[in-house]
C-alpha atoms as a PDB file:
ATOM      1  CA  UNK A   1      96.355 116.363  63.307  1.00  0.00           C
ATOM      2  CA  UNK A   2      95.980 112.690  64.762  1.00  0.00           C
ATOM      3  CA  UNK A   3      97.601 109.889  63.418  1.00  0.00           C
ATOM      4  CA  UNK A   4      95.664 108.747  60.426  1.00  0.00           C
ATOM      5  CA  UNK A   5      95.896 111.977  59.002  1.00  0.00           C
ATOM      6  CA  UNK A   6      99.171 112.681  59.064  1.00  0.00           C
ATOM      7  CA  UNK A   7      99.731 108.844  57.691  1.00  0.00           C
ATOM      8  CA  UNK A   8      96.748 110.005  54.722  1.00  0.00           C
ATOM      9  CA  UNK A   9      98.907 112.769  53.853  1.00  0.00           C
ATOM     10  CA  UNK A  10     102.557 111.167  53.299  1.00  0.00           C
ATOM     11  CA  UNK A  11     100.757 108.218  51.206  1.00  0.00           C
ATOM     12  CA  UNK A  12      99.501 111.150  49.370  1.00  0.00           C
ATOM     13  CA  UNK A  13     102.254 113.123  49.171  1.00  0.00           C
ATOM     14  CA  UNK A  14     104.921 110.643  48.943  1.00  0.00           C
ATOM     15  CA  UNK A  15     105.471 107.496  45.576  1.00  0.00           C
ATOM     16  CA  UNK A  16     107.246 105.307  48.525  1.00  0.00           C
ATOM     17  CA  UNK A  17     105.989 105.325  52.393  1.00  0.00           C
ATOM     18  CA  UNK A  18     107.843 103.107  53.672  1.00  0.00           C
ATOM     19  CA  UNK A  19     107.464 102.298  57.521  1.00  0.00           C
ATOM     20  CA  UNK A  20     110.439 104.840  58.676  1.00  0.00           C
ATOM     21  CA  UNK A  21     108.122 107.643  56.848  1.00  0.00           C
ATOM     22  CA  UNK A  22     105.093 106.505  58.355  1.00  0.00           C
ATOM     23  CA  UNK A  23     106.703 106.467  62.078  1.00  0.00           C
ATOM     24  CA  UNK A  24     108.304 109.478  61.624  1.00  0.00           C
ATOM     25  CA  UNK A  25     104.833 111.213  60.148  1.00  0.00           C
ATOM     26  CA  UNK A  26     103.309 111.005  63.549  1.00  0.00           C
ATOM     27  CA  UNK A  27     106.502 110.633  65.856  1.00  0.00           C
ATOM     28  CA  UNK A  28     106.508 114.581  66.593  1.00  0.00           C
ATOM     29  CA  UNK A  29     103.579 114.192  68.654  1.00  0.00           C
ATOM     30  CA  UNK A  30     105.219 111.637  71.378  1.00  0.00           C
ATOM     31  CA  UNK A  31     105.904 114.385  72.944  1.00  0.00           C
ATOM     32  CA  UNK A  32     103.136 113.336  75.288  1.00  0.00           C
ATOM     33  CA  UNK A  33     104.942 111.199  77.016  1.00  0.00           C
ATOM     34  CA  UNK A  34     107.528 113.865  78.183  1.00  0.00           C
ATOM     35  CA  UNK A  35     110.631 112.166  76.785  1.00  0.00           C
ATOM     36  CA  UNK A  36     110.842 115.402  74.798  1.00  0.00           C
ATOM     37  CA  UNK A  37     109.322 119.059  74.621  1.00  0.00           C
ATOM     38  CA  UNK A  38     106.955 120.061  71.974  1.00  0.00           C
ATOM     39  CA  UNK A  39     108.947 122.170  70.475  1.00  0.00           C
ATOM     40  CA  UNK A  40     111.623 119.341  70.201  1.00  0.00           C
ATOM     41  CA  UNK A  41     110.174 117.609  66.991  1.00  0.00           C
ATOM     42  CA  UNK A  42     107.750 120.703  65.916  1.00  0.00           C
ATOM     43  CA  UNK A  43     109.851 123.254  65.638  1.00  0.00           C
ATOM     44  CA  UNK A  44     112.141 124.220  63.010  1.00  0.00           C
ATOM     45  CA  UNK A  45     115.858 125.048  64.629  1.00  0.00           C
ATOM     46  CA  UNK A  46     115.337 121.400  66.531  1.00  0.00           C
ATOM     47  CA  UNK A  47     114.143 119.675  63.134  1.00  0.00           C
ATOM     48  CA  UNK A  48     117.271 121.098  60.897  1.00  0.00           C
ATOM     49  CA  UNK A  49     119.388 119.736  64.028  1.00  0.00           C
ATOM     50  CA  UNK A  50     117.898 116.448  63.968  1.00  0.00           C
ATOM     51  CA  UNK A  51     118.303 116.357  60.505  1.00  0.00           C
ATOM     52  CA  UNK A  52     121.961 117.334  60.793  1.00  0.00           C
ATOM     53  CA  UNK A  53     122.743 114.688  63.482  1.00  0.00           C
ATOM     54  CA  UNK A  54     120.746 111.770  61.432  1.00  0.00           C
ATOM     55  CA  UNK A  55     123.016 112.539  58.331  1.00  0.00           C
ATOM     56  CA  UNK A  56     125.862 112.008  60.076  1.00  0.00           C
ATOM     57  CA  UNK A  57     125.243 108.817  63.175  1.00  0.00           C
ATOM     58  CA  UNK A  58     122.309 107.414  61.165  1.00  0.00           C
ATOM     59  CA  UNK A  59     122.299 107.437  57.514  1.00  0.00           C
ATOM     60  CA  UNK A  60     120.093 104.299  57.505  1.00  0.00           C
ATOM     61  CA  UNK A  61     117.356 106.246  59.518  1.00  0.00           C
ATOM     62  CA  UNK A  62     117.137 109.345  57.197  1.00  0.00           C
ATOM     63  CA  UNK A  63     113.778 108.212  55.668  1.00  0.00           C
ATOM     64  CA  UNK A  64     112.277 109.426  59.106  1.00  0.00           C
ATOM     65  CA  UNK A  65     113.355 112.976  58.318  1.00  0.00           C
ATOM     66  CA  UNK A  66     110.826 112.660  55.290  1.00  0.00           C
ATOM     67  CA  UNK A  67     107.739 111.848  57.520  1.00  0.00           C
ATOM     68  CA  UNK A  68     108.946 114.512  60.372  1.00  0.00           C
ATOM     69  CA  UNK A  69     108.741 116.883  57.524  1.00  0.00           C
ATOM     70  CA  UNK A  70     105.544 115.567  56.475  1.00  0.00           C
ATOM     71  CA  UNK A  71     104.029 116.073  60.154  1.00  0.00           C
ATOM     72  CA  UNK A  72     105.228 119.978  59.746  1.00  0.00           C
ATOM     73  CA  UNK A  73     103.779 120.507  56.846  1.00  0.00           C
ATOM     74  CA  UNK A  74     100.197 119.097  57.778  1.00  0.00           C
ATOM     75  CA  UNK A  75     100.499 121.080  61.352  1.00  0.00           C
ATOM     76  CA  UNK A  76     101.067 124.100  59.753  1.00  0.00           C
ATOM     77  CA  UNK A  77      97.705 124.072  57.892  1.00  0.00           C
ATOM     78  CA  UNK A  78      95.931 122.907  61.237  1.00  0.00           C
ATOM     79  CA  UNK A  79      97.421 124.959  63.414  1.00  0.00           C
ATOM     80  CA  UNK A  80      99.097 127.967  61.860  1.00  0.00           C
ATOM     81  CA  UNK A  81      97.483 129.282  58.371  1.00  0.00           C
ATOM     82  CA  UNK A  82      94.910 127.895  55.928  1.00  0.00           C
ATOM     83  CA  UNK A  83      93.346 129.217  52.728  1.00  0.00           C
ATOM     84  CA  UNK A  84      95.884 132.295  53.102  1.00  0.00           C
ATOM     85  CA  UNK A  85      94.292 133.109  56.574  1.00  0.00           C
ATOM     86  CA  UNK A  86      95.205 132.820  60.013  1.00  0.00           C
ATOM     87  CA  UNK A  87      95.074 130.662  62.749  1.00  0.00           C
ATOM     88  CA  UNK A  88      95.263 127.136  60.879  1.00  0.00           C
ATOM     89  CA  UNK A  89      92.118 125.342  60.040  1.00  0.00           C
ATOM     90  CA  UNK A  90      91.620 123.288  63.061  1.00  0.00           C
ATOM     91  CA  UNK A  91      92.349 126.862  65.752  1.00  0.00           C
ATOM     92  CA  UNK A  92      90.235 128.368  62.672  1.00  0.00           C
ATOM     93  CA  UNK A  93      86.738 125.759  63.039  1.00  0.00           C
ATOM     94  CA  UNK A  94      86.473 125.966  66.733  1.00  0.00           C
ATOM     95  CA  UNK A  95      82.841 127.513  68.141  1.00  0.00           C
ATOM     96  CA  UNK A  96      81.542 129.136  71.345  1.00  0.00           C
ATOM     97  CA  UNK A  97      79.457 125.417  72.020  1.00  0.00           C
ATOM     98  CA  UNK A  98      82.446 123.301  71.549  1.00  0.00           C
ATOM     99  CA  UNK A  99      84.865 125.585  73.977  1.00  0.00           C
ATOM    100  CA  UNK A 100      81.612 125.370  76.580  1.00  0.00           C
ATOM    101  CA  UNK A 101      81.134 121.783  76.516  1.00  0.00           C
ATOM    102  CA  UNK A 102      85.312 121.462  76.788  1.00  0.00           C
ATOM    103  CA  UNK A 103      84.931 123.595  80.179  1.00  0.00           C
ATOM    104  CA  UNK A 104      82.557 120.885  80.948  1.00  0.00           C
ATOM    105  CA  UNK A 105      84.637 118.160  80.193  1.00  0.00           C
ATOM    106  CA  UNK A 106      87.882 118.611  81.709  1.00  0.00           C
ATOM    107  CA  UNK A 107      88.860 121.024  84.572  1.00  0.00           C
ATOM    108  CA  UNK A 108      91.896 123.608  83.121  1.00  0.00           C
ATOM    109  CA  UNK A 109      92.135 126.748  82.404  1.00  0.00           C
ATOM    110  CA  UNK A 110      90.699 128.861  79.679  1.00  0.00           C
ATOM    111  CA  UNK A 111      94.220 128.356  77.404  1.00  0.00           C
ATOM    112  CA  UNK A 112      94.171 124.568  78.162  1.00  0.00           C
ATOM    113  CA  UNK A 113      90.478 124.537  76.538  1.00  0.00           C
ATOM    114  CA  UNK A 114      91.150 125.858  73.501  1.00  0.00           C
ATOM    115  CA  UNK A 115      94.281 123.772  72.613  1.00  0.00           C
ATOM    116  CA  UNK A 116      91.844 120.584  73.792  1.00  0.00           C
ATOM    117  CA  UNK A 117      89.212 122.096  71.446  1.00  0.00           C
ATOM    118  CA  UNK A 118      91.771 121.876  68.343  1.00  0.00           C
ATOM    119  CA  UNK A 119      92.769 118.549  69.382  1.00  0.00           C
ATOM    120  CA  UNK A 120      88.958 117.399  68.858  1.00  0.00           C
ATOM    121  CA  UNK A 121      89.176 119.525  65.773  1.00  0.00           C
ATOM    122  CA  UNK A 122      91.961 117.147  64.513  1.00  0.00           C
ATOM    123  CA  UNK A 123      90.170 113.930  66.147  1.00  0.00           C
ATOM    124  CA  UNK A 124      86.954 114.861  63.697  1.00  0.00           C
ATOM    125  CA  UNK A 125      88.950 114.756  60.735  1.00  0.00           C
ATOM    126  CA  UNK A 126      90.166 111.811  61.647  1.00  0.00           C
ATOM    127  CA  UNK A 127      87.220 110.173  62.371  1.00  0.00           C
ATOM    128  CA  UNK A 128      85.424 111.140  59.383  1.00  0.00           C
ATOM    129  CA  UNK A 129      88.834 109.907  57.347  1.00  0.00           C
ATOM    130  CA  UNK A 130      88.664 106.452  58.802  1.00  0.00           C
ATOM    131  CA  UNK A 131      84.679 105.726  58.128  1.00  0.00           C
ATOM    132  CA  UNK A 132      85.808 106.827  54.425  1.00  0.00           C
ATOM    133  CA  UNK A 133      89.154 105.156  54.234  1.00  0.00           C
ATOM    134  CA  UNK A 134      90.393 102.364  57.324  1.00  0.00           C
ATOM    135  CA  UNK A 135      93.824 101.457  55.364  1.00  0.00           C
ATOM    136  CA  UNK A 136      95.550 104.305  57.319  1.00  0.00           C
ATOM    137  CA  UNK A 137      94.529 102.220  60.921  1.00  0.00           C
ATOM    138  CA  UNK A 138      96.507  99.189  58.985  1.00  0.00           C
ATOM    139  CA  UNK A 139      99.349 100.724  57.648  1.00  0.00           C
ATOM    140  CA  UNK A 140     100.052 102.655  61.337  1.00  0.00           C
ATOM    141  CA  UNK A 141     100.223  98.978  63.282  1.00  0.00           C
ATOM    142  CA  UNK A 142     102.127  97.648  60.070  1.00  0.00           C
ATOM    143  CA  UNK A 143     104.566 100.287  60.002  1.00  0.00           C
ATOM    144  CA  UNK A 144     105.523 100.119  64.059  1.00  0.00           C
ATOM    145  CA  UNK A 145     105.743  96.218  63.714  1.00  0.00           C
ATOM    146  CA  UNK A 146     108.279  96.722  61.052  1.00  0.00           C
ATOM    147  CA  UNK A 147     110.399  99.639  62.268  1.00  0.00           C
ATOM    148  CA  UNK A 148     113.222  99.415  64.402  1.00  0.00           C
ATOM    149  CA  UNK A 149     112.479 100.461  67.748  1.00  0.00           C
ATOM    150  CA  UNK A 150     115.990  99.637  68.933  1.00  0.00           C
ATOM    151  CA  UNK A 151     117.574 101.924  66.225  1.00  0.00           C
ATOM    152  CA  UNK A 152     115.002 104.582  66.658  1.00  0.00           C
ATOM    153  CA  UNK A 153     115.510 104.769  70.398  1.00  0.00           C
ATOM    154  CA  UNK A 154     119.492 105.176  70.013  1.00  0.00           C
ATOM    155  CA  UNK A 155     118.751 107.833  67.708  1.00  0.00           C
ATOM    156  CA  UNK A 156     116.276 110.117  70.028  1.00  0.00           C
ATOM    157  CA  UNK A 157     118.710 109.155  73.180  1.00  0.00           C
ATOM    158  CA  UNK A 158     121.850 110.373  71.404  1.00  0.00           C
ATOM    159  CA  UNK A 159     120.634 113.728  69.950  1.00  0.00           C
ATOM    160  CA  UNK A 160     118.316 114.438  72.918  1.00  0.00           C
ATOM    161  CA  UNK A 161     121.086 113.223  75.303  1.00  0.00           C
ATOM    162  CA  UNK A 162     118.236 110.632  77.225  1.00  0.00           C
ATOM    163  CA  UNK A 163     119.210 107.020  78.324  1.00  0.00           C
ATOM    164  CA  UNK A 164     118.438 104.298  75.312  1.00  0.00           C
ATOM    165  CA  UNK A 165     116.191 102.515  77.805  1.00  0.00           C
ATOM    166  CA  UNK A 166     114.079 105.161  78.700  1.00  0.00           C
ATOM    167  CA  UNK A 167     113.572 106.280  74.600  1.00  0.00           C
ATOM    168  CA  UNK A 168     112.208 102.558  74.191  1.00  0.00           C
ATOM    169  CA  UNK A 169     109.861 103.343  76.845  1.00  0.00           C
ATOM    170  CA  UNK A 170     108.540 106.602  75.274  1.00  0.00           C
ATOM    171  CA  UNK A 171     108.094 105.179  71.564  1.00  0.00           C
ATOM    172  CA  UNK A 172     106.272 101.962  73.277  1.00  0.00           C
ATOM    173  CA  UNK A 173     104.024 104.101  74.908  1.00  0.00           C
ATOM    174  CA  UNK A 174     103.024 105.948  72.397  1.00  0.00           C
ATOM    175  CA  UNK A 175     103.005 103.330  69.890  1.00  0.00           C
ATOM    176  CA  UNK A 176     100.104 102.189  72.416  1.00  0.00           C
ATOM    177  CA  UNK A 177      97.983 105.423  71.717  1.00  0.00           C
ATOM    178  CA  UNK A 178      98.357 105.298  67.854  1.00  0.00           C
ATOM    179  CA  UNK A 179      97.013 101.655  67.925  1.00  0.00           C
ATOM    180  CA  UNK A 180      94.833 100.316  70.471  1.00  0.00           C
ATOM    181  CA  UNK A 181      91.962 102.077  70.012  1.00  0.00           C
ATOM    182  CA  UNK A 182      89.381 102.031  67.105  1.00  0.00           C
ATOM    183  CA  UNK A 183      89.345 105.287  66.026  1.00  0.00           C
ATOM    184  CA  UNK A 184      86.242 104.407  63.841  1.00  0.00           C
ATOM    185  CA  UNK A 185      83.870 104.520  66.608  1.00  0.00           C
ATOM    186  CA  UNK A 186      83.209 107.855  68.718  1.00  0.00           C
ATOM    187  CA  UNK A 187      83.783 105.851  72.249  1.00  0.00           C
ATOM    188  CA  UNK A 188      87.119 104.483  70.760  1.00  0.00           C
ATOM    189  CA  UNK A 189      87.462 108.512  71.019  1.00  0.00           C
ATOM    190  CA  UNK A 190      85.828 109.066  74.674  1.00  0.00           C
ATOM    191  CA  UNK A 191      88.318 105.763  75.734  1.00  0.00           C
ATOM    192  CA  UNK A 192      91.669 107.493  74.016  1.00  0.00           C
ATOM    193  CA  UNK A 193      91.077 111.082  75.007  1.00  0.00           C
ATOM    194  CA  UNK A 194      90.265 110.151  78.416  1.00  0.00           C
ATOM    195  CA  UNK A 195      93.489 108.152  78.687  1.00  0.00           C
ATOM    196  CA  UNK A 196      95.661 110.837  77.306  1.00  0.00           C
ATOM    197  CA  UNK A 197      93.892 113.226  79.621  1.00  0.00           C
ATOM    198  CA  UNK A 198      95.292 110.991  82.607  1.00  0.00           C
ATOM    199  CA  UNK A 199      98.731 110.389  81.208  1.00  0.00           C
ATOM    200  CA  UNK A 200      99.790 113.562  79.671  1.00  0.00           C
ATOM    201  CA  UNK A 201      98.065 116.266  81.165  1.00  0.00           C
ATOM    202  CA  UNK A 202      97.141 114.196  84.587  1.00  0.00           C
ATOM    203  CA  UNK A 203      93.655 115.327  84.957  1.00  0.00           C
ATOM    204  CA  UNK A 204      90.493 112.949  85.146  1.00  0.00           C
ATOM    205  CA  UNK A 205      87.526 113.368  82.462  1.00  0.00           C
ATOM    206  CA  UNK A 206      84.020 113.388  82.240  1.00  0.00           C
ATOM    207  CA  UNK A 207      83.432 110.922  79.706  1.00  0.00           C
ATOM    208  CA  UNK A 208      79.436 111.908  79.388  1.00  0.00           C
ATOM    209  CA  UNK A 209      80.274 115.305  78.034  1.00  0.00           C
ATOM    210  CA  UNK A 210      83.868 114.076  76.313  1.00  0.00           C
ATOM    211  CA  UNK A 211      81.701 112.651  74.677  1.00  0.00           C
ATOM    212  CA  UNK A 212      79.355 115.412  74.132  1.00  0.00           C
ATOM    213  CA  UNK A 213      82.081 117.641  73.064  1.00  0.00           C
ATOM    214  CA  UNK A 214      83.301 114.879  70.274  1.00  0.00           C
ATOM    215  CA  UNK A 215      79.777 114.777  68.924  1.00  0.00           C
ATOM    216  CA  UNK A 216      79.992 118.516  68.366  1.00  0.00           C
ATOM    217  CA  UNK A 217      83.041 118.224  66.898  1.00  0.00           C
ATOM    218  CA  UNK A 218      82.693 115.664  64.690  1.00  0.00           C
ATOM    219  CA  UNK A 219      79.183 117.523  63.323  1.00  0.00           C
ATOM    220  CA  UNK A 220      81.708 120.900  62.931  1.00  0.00           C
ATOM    221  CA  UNK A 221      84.181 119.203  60.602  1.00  0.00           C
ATOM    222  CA  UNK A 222      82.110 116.981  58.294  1.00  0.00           C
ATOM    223  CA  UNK A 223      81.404 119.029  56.153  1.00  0.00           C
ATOM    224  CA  UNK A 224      85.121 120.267  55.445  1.00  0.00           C
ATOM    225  CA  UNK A 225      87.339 117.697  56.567  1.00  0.00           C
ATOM    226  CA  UNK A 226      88.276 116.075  52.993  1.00  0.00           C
ATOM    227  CA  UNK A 227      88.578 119.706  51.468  1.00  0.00           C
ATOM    228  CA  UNK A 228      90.683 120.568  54.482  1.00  0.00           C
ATOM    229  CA  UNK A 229      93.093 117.749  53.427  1.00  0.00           C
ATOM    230  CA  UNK A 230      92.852 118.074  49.957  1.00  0.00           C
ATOM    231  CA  UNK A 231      94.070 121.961  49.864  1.00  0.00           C
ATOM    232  CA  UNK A 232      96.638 120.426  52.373  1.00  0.00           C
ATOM    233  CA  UNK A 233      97.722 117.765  50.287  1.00  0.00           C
ATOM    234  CA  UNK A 234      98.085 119.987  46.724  1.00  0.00           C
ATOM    235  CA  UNK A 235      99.655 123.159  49.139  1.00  0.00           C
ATOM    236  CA  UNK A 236     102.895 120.976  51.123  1.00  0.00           C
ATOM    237  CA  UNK A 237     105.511 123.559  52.570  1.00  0.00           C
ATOM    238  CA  UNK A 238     108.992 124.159  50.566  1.00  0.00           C
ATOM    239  CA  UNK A 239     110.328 123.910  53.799  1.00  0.00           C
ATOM    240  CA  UNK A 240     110.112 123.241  57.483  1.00  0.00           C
ATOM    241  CA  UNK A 241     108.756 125.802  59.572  1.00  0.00           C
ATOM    242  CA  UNK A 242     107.660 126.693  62.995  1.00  0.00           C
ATOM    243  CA  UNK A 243     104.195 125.449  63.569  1.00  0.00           C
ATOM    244  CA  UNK A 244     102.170 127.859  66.211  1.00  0.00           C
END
């Protein structure tokens, strides 16, 4: 999921988010800006390490292991299993017309699609989330303003053995991506997507049929994108997992 979900869930899911649980409910996806792998913060062997090594240099940090859980648990239903069947919701609501119009939007191959397909999946439930509920835009910018960048970076340069400077880096940049767009609006969409195109996977856009291809998927989830997170909310995983 995108940002605002993953916030909706841990203020569902959780009686205190502070700002350490909201960063660290959306700080497994900064793997975007290469500082770390994706199976760094999604997976569960490098999780339980994390978790491990936070216990013991950063005791005043742990609150972020309750939001990186969070993030598992909502990626699990989107991407791995949902309603007792398999792949996740999000793998789960994507059609013929929406991998087409992908094809048509960026040049990749066939895998590359589909995982871009999910992504606009995601970016439909968020979408539809924010025209019913714009606190979780707030509470994202609030959160990063209040955290401690400084202390976050030495933690992510010490267990993943990177130099403090260029952690700041990383978390600035993506910072960038969770807030400065609006998120309400389908070409604050076209404007983000096409940016992460550039940055992460370094491949140019056509923004006619990105935005095309959000238009289909925003029609494809808004019908079930509050019953998605609802059966998400009351189903949270005992514990972390590996999310496909």
């Amino acid at each position: 999921m995108f940002f605002n979900a993953h916030v909706y869930y841990t203020t569902r899911v959780d009686r205190n988010p502070n700002e350490l649980k909201v960063v660290g409910s959306i700080l497994p996806d900064m793997a975007a800006t290469g500082l770390v792998t994706w199976d760094n913060l999604h997976k569960k062997k490098d999780l339980l390490e994390l978790f491990s090594y936070t216990h013991k240099t950063s005791l005043e940090l742990t609150p972020l292991l309750d939001g990186l859980s969070y993030h598992n648990s909502l990626d699990y239903t989107s991407h791995t299993e949902y309603k007792n069947s398999k792949p996740g919701y999000s793998y789960a609501s994507i059609t013929p017309q929406l991998l087409e119009l992908m094809k048509k939007t960026i040049n990749v191959p066939d895998a590359r699609v589909r995982t871009s397909c999910h992504n606009l999946i995601e970016a439909g439930v968020d979408y539809h989330l924010l025209n019913d509920n714009n606190d979780m835009a707030t509470l994202i910018r609030t959160s990063i303003e209040q955290v401690d960048k400084h202390k976050l970076a030495g933690l992510l340069s010490g267990y993943y053995q990177k130099t403090e400077e260029k952690a700041l880096w990383a978390l600035n940049d993506f910072f960038t991506f969770a807030t400065n767009y609006n998120l309400k609006d389908i070409d604050g969409w076209v404007k983000l997507l096409t940016d992460m195109n550039k940055y992460y996977l370094k491949i140019e856009t056509n923004e006619l049929y990105a935005k095309k291809t959000l238009e289909t998927a925003f029609e494809i989830t808004k019908d079930t994108w509050k019953e998605y997170l609802e059966f998400s909310i009351s189903h949270p995983l005992k514990e972390i997992t590996d999310c496909n």
